[in-house]
Protein backbone atom coordinates (compact mmCIF):
# COMPACT_ATOMS: atom_id res chain seq x y z
CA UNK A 1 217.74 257.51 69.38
CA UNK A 2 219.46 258.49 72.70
CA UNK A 3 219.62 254.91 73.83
CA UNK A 4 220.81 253.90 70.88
CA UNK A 5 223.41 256.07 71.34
CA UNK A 6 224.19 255.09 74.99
CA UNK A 7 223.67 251.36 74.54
CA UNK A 8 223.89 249.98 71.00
CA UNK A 9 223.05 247.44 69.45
CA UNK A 10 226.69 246.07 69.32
CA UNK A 11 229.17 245.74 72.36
CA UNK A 12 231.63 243.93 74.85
CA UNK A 13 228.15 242.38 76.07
CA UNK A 14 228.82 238.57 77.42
CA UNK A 15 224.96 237.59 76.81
CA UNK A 16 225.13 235.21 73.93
CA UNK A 17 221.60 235.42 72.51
CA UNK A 18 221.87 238.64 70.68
CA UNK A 19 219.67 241.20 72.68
CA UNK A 20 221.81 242.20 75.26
CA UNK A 21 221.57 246.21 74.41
CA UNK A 22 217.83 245.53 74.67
CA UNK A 23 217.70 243.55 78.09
CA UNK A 24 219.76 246.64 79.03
CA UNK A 25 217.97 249.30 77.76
CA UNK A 26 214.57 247.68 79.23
CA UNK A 27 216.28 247.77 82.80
CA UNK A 28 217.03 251.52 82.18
CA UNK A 29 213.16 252.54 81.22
CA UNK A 30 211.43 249.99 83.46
CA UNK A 31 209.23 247.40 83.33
CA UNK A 32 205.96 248.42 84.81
CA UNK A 33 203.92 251.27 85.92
CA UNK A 34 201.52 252.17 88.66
CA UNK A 35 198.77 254.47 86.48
CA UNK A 36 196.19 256.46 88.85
CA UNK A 37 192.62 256.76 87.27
CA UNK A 38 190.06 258.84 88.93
CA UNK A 39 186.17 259.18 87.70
CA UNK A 40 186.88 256.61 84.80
CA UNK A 41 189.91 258.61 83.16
CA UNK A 42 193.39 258.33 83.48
CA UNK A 43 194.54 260.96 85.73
CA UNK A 44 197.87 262.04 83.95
CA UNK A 45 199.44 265.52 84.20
CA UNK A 46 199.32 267.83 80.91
CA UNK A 47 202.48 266.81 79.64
CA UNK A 48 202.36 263.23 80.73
CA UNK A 49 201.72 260.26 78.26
CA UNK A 50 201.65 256.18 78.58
CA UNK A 51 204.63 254.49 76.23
CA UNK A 52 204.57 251.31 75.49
CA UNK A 53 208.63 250.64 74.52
CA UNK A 54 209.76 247.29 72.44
CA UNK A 55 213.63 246.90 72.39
CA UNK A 56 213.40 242.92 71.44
CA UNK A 57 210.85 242.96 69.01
CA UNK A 58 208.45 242.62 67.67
CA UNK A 59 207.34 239.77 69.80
CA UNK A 60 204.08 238.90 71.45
CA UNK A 61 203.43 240.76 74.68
CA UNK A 62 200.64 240.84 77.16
CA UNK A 63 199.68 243.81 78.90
CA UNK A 64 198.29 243.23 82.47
CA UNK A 65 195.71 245.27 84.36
CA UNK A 66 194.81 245.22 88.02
CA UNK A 67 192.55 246.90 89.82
CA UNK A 68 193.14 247.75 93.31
CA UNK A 69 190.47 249.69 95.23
CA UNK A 70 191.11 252.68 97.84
């Protein structure tokens, strides 16, 4: 894809363990998200969606929620 494109795979990287595109690419797209839900449901705009992105994988992950109450 696109960030293939702009970061691949191989490079002049100087991380030795092999994944540098991906701790790269994972820098670019981000590492967490604040997500608003309102009456139960995840209050997202039409064209909005939750992606879940693996550049190092596949490895175990955990996904963490927290509440926080207005």
């Amino acid at each position: 894809g696109a960030l293939d494109r702009l970061i691949p795979k191989t490079g002049p990287y100087q991380h030795c363990e092999g994944n540098s595109d991906s701790h790269i690419k994972s820098v670019l797209v981000g590492g967490s998200q604040i997500v608003f839900v309102e009456d139960g449901r995840v209050a997202l705009g039409r064209w909005q969606g939750i992606f879940f992105c693996e550049f190092d994988g596949p490895r175990e992950r955990k996904l963490m929620v927290k509440t926080v109450a207005a």
